[in-house]
C-alpha atoms as a PDB file:
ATOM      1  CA  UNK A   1      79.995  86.905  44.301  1.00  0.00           C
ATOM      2  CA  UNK A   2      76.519  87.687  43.421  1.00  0.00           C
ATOM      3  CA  UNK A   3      74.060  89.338  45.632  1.00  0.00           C
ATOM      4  CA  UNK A   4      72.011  85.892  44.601  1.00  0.00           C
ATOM      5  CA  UNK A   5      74.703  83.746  45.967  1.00  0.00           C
ATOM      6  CA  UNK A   6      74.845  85.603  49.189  1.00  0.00           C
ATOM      7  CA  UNK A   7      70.975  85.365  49.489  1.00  0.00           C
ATOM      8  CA  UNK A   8      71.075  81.337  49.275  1.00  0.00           C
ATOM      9  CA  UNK A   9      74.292  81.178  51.575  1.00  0.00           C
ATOM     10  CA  UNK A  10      72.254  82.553  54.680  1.00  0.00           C
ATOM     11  CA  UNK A  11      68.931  80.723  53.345  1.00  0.00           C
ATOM     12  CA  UNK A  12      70.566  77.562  53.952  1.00  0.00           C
ATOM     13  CA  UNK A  13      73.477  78.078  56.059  1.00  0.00           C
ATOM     14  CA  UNK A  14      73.206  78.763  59.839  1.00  0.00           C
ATOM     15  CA  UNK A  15      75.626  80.917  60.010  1.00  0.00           C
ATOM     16  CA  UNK A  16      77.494  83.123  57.209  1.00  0.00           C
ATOM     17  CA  UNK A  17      79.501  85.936  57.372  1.00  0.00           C
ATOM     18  CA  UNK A  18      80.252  87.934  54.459  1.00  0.00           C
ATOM     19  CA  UNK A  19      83.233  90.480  53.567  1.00  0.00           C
ATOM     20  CA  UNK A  20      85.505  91.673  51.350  1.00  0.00           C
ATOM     21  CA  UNK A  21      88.852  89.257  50.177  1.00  0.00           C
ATOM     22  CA  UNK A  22      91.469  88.982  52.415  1.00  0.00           C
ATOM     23  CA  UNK A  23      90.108  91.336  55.173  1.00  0.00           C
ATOM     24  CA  UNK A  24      91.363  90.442  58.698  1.00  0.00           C
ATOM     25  CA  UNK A  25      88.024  91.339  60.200  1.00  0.00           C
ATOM     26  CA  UNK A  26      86.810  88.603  58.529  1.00  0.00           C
ATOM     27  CA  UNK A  27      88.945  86.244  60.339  1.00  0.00           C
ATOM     28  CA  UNK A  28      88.437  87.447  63.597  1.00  0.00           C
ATOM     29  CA  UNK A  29      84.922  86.725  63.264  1.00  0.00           C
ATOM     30  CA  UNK A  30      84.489  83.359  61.957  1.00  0.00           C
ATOM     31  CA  UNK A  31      87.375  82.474  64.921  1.00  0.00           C
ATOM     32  CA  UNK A  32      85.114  84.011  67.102  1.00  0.00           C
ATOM     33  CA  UNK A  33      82.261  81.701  65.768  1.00  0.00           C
ATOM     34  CA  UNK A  34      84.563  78.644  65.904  1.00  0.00           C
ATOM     35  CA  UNK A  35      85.379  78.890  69.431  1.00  0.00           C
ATOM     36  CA  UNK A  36      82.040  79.244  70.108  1.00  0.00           C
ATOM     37  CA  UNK A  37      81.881  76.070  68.391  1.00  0.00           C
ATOM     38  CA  UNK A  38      80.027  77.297  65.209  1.00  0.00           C
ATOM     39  CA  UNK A  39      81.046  76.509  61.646  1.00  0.00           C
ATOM     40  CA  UNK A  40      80.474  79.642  59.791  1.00  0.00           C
ATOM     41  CA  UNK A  41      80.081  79.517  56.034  1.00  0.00           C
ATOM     42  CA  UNK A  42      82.453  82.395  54.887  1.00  0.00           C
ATOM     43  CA  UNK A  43      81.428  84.437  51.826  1.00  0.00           C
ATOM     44  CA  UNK A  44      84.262  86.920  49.998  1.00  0.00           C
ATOM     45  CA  UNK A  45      82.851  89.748  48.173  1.00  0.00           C
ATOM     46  CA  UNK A  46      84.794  92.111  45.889  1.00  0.00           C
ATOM     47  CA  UNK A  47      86.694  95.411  46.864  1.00  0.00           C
ATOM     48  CA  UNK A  48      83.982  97.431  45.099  1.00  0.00           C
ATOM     49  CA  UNK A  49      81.130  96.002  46.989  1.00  0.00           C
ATOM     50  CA  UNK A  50      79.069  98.246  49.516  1.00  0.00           C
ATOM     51  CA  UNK A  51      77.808  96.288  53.314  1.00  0.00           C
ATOM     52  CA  UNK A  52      74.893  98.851  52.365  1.00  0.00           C
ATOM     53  CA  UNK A  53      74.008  98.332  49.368  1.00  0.00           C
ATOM     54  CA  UNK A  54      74.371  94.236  49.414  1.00  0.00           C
ATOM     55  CA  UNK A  55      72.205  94.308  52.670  1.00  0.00           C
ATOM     56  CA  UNK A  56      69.789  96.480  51.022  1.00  0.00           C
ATOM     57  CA  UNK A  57      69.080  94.728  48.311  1.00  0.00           C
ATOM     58  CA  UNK A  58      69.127  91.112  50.834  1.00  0.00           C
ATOM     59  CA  UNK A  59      66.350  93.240  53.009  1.00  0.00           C
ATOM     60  CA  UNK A  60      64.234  93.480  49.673  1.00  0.00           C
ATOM     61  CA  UNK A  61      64.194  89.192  49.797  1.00  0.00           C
ATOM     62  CA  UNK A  62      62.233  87.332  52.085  1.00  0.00           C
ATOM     63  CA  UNK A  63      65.254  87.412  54.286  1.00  0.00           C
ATOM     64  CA  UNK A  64      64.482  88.420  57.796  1.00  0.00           C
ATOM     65  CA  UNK A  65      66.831  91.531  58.533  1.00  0.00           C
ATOM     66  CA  UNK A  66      66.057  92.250  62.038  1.00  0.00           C
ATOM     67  CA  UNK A  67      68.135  95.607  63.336  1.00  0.00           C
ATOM     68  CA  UNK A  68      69.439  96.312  59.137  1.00  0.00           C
ATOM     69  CA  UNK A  69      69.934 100.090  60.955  1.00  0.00           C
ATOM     70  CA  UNK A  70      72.684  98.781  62.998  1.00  0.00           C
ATOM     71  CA  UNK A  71      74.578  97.377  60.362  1.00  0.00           C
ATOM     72  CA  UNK A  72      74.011  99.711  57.487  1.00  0.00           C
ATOM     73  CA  UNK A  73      74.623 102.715  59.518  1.00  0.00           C
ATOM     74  CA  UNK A  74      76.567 103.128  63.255  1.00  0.00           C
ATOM     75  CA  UNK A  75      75.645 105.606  65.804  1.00  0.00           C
ATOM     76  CA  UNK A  76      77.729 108.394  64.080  1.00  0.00           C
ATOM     77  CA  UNK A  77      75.756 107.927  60.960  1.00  0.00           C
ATOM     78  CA  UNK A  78      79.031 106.708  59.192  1.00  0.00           C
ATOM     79  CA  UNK A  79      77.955 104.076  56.718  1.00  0.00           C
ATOM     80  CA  UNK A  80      79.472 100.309  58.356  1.00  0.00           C
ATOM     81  CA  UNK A  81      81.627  98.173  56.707  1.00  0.00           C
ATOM     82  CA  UNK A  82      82.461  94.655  56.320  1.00  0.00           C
ATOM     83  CA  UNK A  83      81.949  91.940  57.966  1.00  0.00           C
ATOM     84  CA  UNK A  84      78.410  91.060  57.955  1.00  0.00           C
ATOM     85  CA  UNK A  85      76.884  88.476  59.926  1.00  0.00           C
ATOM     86  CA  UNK A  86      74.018  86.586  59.561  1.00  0.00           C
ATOM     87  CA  UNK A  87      73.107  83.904  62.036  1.00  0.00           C
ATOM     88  CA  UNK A  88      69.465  81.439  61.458  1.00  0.00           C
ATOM     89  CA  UNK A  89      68.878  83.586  58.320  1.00  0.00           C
ATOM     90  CA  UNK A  90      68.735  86.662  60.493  1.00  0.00           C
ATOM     91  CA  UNK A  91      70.768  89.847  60.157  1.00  0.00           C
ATOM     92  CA  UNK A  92      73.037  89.867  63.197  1.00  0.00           C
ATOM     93  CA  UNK A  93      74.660  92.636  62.461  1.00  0.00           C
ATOM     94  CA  UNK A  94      78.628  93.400  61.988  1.00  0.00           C
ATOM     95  CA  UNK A  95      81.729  92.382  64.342  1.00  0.00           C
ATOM     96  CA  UNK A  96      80.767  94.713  66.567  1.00  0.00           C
ATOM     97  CA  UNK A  97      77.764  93.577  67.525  1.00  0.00           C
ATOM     98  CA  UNK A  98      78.988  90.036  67.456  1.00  0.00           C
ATOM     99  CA  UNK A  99      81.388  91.048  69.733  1.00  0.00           C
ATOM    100  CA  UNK A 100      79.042  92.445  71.950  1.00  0.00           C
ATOM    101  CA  UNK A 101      76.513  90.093  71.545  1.00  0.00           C
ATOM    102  CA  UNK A 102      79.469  87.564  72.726  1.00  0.00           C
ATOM    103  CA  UNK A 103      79.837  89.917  75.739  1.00  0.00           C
ATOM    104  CA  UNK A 104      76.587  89.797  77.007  1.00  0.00           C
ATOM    105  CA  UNK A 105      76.002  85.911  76.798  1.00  0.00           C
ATOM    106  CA  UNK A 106      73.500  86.351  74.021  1.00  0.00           C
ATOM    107  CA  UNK A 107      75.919  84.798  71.003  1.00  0.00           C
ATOM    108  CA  UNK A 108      75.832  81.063  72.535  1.00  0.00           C
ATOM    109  CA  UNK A 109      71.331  80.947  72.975  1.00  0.00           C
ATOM    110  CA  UNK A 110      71.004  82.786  69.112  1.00  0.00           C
ATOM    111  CA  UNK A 111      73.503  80.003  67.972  1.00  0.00           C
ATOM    112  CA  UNK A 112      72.204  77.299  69.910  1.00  0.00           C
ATOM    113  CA  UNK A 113      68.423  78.363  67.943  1.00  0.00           C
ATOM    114  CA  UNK A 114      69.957  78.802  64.558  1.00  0.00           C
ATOM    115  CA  UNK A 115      71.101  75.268  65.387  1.00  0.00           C
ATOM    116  CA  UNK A 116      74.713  76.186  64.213  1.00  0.00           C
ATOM    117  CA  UNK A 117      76.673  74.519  66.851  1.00  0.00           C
ATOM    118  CA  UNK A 118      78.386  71.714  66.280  1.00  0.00           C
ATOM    119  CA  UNK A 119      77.090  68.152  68.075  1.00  0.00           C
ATOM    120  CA  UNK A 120      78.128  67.244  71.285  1.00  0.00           C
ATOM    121  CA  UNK A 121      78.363  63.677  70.111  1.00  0.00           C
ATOM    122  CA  UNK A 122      81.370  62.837  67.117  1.00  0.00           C
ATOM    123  CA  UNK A 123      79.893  63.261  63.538  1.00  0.00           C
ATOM    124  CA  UNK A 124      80.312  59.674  61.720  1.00  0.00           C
ATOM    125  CA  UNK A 125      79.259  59.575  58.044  1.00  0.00           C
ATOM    126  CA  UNK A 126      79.601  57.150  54.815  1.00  0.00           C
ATOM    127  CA  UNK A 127      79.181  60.306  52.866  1.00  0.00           C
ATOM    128  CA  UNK A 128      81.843  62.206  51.621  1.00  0.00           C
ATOM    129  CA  UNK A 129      82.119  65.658  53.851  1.00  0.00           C
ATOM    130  CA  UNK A 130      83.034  69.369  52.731  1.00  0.00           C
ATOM    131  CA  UNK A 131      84.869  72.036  54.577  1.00  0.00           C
ATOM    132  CA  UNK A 132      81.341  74.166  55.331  1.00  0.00           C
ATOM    133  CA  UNK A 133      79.594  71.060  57.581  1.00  0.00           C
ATOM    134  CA  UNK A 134      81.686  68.046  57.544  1.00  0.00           C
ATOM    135  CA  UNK A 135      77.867  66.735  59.428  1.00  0.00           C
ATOM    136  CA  UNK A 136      75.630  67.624  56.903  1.00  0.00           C
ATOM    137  CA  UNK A 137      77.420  67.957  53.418  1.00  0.00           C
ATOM    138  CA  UNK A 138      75.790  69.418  50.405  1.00  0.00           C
ATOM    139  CA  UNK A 139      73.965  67.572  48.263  1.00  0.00           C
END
């Protein structure tokens, strides 16, 4: 997956979170988003693919990538690693600030913005759905 294709994924999806194939990390986020009934678009990189460098070269777009320093480097000054999160086309950061961000009550009102929650009222439609937004399925 391109750095392109991740680019357009958070342009038009609320919420995406990106990581390497198979990573369990992975799945504990976008569970994490489901139960807070968001429908994350999930985006599998390659093994040889850097959070860094992929969020670098997003931050150089016209994507907005609020607290980057969180995610491309932690407090230790270890470089991060996957999952990355982006929520509203903004940079959330990686599971550990989701988690936290889940913690504090702030996940639900940056969700609830990003208008990535699913509607209180039952989705009926005459169009065919996909697996991303069975509300709103791509053209």
């Amino acid at each position: 997956m391109s750095t392109g294709d991740v680019r357009r994924a958070v342009e038009q999806k609320p919420v995406v979170v990106v990581g390497q194939r198979g990573c369990c990390m992975v799945h504990v986020a976008r569970r994490l988003l489901l139960g807070q009934g968001g429908n994350p678009a999930v985006l599998e990189v390659g093994d040889g693919t850097d959070p860094a460098t992929l969020v670098a070269a997003l931050r150089s777009e016209d994507i907005t990538t609020k607290g980057v320093v969180d995610v491309v480097v932690d407090a230790c000054g270890l470089a991060a690693a996957f999952p990355v999160v982006f929520i509203g086309g903004k940079l959330v950061g990686g599971l550990d600030r989701l988690m936290a961000m889940h913690i504090a009550g702030e996940l639900m009102p940056v969700l609830k913005q990003a208008g990535a929650l699913w509607s209180e009222e039952p989705c009926f439609s005459d169009q065919s759905s996909t697996l991303d937004d069975p509300c709103h399925p791509s053209p």
